[in-house]
PDB file of N, CA and C in Angstrom:
ATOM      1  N   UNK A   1     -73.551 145.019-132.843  1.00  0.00           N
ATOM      2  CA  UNK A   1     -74.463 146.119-133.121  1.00  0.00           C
ATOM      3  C   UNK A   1     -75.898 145.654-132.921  1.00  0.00           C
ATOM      4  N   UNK A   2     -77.031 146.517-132.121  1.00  0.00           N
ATOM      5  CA  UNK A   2     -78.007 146.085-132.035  1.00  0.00           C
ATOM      6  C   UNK A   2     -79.007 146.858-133.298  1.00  0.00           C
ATOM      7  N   UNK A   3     -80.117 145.699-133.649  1.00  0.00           N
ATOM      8  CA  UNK A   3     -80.903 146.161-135.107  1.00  0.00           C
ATOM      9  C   UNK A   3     -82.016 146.103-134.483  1.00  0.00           C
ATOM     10  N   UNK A   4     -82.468 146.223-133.212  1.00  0.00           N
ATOM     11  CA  UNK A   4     -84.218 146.368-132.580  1.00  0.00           C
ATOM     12  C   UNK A   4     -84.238 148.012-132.009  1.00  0.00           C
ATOM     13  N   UNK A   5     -85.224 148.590-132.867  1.00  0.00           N
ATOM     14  CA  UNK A   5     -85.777 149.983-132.986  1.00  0.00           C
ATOM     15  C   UNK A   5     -86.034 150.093-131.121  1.00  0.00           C
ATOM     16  N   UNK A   6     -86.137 149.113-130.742  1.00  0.00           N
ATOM     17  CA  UNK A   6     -86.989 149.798-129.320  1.00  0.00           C
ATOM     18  C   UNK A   6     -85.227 149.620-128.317  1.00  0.00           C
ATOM     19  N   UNK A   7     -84.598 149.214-128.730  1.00  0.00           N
ATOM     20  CA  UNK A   7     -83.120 149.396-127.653  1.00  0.00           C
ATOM     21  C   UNK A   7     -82.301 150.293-129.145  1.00  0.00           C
ATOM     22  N   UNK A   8     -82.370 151.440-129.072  1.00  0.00           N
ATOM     23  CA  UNK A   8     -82.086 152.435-129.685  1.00  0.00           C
ATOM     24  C   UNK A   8     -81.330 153.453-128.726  1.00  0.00           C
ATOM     25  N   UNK A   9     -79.728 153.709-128.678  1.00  0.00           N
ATOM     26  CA  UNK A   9     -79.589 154.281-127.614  1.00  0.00           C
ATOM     27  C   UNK A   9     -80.001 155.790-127.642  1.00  0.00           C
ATOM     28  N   UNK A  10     -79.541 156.611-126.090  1.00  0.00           N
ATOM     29  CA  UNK A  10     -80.184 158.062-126.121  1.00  0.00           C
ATOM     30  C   UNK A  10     -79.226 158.669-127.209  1.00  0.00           C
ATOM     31  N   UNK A  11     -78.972 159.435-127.994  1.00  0.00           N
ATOM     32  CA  UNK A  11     -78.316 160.736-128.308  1.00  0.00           C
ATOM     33  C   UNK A  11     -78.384 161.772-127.743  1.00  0.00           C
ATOM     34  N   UNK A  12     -76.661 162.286-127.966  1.00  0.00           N
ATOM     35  CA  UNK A  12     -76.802 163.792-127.648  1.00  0.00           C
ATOM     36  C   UNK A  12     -77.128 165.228-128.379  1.00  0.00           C
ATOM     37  N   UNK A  13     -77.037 164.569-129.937  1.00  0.00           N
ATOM     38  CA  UNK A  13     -77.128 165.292-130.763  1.00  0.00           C
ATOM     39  C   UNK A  13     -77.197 164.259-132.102  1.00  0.00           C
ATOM     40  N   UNK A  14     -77.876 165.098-133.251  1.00  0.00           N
ATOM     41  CA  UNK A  14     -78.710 164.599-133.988  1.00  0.00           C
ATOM     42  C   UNK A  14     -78.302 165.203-135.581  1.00  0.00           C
ATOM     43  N   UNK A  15     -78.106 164.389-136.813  1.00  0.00           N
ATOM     44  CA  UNK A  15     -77.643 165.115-138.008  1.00  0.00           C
ATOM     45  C   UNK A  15     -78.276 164.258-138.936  1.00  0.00           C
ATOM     46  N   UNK A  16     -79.307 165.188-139.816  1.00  0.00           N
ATOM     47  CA  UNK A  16     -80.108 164.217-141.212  1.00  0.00           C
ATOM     48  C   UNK A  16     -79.105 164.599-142.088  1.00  0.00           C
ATOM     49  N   UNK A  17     -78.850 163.688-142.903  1.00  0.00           N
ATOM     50  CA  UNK A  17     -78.181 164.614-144.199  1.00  0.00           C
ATOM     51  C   UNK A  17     -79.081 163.892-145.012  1.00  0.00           C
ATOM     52  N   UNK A  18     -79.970 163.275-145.395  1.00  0.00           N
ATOM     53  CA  UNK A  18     -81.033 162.218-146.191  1.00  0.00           C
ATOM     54  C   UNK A  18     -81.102 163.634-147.463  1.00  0.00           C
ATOM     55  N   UNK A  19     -80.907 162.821-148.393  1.00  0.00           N
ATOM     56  CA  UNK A  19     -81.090 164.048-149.634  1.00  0.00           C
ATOM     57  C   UNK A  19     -79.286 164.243-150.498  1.00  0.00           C
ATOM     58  N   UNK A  20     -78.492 164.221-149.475  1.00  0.00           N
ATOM     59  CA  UNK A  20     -77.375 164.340-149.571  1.00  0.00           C
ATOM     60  C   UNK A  20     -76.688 163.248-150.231  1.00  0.00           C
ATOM     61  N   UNK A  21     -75.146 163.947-150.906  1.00  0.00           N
ATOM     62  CA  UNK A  21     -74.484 162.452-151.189  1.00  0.00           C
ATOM     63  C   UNK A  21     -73.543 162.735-151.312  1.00  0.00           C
ATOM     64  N   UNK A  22     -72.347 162.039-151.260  1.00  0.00           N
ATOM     65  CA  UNK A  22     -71.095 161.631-151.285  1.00  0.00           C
ATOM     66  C   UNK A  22     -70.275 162.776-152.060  1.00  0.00           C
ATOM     67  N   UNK A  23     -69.676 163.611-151.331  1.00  0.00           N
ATOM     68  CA  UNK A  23     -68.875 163.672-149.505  1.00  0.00           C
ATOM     69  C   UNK A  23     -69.413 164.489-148.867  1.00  0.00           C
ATOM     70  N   UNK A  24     -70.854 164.942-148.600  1.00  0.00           N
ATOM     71  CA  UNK A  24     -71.603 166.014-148.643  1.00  0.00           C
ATOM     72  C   UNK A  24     -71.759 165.350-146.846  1.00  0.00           C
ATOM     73  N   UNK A  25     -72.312 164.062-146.555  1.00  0.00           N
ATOM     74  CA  UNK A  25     -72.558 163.483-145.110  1.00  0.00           C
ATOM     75  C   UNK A  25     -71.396 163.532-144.213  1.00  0.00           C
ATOM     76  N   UNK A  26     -69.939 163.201-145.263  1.00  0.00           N
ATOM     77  CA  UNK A  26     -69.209 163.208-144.256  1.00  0.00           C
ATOM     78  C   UNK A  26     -68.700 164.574-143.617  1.00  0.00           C
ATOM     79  N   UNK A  27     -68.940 165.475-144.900  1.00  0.00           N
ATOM     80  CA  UNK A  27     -68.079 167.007-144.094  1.00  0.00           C
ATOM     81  C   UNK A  27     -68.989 167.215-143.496  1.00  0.00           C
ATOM     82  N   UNK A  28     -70.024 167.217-143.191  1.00  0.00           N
ATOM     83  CA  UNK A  28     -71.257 167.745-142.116  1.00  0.00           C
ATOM     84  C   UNK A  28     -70.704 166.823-141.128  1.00  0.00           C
ATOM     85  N   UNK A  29     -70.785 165.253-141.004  1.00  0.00           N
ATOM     86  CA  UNK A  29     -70.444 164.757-139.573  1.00  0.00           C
ATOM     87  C   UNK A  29     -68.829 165.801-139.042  1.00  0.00           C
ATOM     88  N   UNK A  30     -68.029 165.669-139.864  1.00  0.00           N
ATOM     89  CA  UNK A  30     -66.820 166.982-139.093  1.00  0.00           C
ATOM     90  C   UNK A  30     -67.054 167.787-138.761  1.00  0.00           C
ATOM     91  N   UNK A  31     -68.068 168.456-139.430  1.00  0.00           N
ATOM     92  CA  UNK A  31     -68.613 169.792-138.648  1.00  0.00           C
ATOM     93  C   UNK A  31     -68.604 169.554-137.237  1.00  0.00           C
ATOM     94  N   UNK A  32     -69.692 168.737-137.350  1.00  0.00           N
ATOM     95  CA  UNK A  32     -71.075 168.435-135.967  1.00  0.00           C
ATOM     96  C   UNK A  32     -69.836 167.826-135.445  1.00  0.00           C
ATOM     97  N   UNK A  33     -69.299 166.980-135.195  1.00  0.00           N
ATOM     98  CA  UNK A  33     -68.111 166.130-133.863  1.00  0.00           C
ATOM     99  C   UNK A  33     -67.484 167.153-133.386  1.00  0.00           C
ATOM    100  N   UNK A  34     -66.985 168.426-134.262  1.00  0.00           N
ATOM    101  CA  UNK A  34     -65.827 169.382-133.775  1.00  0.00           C
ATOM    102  C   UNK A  34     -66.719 170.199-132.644  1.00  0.00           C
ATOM    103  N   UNK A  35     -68.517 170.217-132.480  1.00  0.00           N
ATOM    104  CA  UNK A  35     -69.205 170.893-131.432  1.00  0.00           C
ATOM    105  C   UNK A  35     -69.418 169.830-130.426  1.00  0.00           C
ATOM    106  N   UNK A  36     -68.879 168.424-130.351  1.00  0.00           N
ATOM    107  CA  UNK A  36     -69.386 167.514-129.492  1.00  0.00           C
ATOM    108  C   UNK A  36     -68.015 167.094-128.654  1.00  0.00           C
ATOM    109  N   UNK A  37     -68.345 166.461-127.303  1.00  0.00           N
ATOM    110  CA  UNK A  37     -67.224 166.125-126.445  1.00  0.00           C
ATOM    111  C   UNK A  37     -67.066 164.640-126.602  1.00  0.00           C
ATOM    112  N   UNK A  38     -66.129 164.552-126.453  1.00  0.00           N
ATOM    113  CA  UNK A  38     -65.708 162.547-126.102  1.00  0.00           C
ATOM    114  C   UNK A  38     -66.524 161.871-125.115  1.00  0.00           C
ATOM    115  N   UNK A  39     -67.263 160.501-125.834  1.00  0.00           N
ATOM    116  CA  UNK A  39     -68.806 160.354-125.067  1.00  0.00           C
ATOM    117  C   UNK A  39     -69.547 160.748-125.489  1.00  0.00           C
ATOM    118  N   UNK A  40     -69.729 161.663-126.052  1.00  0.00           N
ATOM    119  CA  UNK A  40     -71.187 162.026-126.183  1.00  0.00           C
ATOM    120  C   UNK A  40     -71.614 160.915-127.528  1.00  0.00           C
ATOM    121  N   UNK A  41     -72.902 161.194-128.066  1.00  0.00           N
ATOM    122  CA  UNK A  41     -73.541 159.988-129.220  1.00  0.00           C
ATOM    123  C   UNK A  41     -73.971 160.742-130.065  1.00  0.00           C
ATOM    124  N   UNK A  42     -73.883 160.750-131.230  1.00  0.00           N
ATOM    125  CA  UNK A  42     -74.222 161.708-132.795  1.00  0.00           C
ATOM    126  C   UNK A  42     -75.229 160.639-133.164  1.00  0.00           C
ATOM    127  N   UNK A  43     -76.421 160.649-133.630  1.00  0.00           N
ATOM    128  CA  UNK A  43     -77.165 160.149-134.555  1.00  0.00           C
ATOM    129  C   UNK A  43     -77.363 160.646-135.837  1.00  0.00           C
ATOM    130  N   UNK A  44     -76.780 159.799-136.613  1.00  0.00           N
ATOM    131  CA  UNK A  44     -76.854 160.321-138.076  1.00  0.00           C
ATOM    132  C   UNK A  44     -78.189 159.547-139.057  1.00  0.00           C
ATOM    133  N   UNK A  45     -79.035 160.325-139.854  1.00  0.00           N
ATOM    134  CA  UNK A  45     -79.623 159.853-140.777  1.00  0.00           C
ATOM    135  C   UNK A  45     -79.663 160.133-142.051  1.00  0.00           C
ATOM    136  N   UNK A  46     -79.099 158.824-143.044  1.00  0.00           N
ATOM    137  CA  UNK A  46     -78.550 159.504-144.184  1.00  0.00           C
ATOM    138  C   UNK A  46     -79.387 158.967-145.315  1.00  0.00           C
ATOM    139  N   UNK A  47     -79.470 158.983-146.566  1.00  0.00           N
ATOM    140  CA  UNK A  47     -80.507 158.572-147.397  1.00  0.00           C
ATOM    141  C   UNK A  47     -79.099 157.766-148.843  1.00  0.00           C
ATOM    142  N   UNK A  48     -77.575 157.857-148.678  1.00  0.00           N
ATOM    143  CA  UNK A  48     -77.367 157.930-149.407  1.00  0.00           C
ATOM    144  C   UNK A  48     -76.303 156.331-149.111  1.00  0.00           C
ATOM    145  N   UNK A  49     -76.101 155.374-149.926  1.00  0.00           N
ATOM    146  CA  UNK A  49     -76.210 153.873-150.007  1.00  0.00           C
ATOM    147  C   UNK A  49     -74.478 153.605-150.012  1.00  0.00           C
ATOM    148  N   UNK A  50     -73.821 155.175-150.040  1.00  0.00           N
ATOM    149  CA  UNK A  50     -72.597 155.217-149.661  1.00  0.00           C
ATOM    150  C   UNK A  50     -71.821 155.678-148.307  1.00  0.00           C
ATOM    151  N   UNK A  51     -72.676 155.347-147.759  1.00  0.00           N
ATOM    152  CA  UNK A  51     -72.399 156.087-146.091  1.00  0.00           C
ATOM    153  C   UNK A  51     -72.038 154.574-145.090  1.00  0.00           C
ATOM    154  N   UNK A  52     -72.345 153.283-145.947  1.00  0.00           N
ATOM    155  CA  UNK A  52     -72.541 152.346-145.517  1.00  0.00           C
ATOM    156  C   UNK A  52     -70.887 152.054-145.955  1.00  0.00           C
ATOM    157  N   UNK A  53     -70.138 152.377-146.083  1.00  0.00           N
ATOM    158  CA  UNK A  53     -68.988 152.004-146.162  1.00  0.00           C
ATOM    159  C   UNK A  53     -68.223 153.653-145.959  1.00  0.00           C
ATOM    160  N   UNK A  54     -68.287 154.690-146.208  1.00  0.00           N
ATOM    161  CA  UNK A  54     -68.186 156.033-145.459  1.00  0.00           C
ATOM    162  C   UNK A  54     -68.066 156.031-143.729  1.00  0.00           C
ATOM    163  N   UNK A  55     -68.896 155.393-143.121  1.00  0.00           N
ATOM    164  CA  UNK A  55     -69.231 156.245-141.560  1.00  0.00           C
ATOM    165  C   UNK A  55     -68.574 155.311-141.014  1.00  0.00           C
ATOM    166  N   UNK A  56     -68.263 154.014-141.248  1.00  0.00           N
ATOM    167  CA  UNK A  56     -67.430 152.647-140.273  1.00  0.00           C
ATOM    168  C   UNK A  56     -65.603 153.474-140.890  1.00  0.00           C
ATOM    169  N   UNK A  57     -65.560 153.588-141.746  1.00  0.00           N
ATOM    170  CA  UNK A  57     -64.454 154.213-141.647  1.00  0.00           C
ATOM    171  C   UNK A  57     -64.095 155.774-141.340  1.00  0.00           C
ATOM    172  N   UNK A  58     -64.665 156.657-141.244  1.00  0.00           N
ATOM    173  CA  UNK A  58     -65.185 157.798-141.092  1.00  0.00           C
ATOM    174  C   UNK A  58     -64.513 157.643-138.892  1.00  0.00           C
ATOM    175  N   UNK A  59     -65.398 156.655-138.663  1.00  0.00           N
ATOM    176  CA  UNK A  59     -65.261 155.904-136.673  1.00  0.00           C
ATOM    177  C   UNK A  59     -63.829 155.325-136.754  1.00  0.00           C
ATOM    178  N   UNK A  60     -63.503 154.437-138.001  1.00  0.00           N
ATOM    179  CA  UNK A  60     -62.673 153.821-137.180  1.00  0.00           C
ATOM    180  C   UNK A  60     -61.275 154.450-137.722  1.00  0.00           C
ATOM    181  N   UNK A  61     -61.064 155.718-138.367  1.00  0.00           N
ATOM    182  CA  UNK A  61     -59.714 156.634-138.979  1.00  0.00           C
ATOM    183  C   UNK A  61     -59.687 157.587-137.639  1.00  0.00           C
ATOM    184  N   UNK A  62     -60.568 157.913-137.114  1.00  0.00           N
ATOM    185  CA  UNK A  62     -60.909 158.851-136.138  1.00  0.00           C
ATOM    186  C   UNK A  62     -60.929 158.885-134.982  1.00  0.00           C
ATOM    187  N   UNK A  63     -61.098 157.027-134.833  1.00  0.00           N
ATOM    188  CA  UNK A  63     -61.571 156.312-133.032  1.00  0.00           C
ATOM    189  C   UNK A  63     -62.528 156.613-132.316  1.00  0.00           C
ATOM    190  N   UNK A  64     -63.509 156.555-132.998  1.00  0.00           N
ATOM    191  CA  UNK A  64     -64.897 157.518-132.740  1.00  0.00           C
ATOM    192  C   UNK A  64     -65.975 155.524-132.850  1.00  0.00           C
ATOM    193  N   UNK A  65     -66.463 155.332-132.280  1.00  0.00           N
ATOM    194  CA  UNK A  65     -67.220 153.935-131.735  1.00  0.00           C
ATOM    195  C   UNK A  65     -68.357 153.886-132.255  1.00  0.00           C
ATOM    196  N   UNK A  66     -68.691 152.858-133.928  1.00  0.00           N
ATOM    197  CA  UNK A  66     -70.239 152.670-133.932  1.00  0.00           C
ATOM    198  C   UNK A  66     -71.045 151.932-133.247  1.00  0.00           C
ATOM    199  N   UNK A  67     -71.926 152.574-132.701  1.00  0.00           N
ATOM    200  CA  UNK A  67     -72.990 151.791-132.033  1.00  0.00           C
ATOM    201  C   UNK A  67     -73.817 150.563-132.799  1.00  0.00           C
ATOM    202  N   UNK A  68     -74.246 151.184-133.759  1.00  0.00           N
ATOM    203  CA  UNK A  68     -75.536 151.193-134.451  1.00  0.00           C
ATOM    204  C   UNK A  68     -75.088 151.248-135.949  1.00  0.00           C
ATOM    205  N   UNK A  69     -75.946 150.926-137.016  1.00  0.00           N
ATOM    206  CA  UNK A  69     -75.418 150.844-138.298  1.00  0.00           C
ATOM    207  C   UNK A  69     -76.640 149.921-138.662  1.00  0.00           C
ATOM    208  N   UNK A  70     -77.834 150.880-138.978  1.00  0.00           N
ATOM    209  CA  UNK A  70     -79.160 149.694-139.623  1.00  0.00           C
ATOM    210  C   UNK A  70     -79.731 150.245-140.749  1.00  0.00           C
ATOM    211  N   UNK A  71     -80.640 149.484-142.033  1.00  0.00           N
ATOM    212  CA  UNK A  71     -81.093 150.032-142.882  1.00  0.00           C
ATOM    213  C   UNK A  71     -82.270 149.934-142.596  1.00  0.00           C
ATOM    214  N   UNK A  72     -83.250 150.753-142.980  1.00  0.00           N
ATOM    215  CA  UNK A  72     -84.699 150.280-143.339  1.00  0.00           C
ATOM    216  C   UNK A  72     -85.274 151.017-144.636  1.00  0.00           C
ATOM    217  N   UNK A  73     -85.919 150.457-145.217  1.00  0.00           N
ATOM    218  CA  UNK A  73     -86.313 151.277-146.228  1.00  0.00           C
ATOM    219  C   UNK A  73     -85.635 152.538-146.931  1.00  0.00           C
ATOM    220  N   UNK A  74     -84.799 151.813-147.210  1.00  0.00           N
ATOM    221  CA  UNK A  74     -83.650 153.083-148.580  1.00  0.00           C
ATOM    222  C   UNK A  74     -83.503 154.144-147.552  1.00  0.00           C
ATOM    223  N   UNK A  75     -83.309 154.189-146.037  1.00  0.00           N
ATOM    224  CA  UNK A  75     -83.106 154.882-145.213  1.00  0.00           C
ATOM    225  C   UNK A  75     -82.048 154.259-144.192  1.00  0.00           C
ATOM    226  N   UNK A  76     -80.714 154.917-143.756  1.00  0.00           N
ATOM    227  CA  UNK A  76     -79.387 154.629-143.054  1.00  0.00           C
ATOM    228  C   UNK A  76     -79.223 155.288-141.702  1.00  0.00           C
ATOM    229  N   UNK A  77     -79.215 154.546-140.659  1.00  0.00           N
ATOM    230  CA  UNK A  77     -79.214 155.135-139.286  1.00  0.00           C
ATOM    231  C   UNK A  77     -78.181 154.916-138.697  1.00  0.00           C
ATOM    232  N   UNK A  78     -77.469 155.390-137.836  1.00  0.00           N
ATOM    233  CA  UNK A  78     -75.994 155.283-137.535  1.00  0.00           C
ATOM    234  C   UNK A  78     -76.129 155.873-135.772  1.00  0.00           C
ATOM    235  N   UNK A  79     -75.753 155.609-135.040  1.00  0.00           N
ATOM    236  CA  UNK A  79     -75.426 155.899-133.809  1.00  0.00           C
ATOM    237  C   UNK A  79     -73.740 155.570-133.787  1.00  0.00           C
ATOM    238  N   UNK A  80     -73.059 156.828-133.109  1.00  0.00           N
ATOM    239  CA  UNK A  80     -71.419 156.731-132.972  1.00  0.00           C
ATOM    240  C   UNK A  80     -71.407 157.547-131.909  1.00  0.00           C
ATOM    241  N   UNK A  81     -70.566 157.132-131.176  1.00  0.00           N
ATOM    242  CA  UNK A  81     -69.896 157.376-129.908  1.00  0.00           C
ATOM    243  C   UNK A  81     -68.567 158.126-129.919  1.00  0.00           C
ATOM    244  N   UNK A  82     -68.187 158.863-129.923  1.00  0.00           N
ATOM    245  CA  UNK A  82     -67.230 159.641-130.219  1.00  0.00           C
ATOM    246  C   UNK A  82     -65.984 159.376-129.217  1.00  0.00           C
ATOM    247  N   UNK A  83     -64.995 159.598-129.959  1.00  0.00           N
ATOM    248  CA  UNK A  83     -63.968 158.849-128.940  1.00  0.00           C
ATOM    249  C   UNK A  83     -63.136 159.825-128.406  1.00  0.00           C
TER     250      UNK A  83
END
């Protein structure tokens, strides 16, 4: 997984749930994947310190590919590749 802000890949689509919490991020990512094709890249930004063990399994029950998985400041960024 890469952690440098400037090799950040493109997305195709984009989901904050920051504010949110547990299971509130994950039924929104089901939402949003069921409008996206295989390949495409979801960027998720979440605010909540349980998504960090949520979204790697969330990819890997599903076969859906994390890119990305970084913290910064009490803030969770996720890039996944949908499988």
């Amino acid at each position: 997984m890469v952690d440098s802000a400037d090799s950040l890949p493109a997305c195709d689509a984009q989901l904050d749930t920051t504010g949110l919490y547990c299971p509130e991020p994950i039924m929104l990512m089901h939402n949003k994947v069921r409008d996206m094709q295989p390949g495409e890249v979801l960027k998720v930004v979440a605010s909540d310190p349980a998504t960090t063990r949520d979204i790697p399994k969330f990819c890997s029950f599903l076969g859906h590919e994390l890119l990305i998985q970084q913290e910064e400041d009490g803030s969770y960024l996720y890039f996944i590749r949908l499988g």
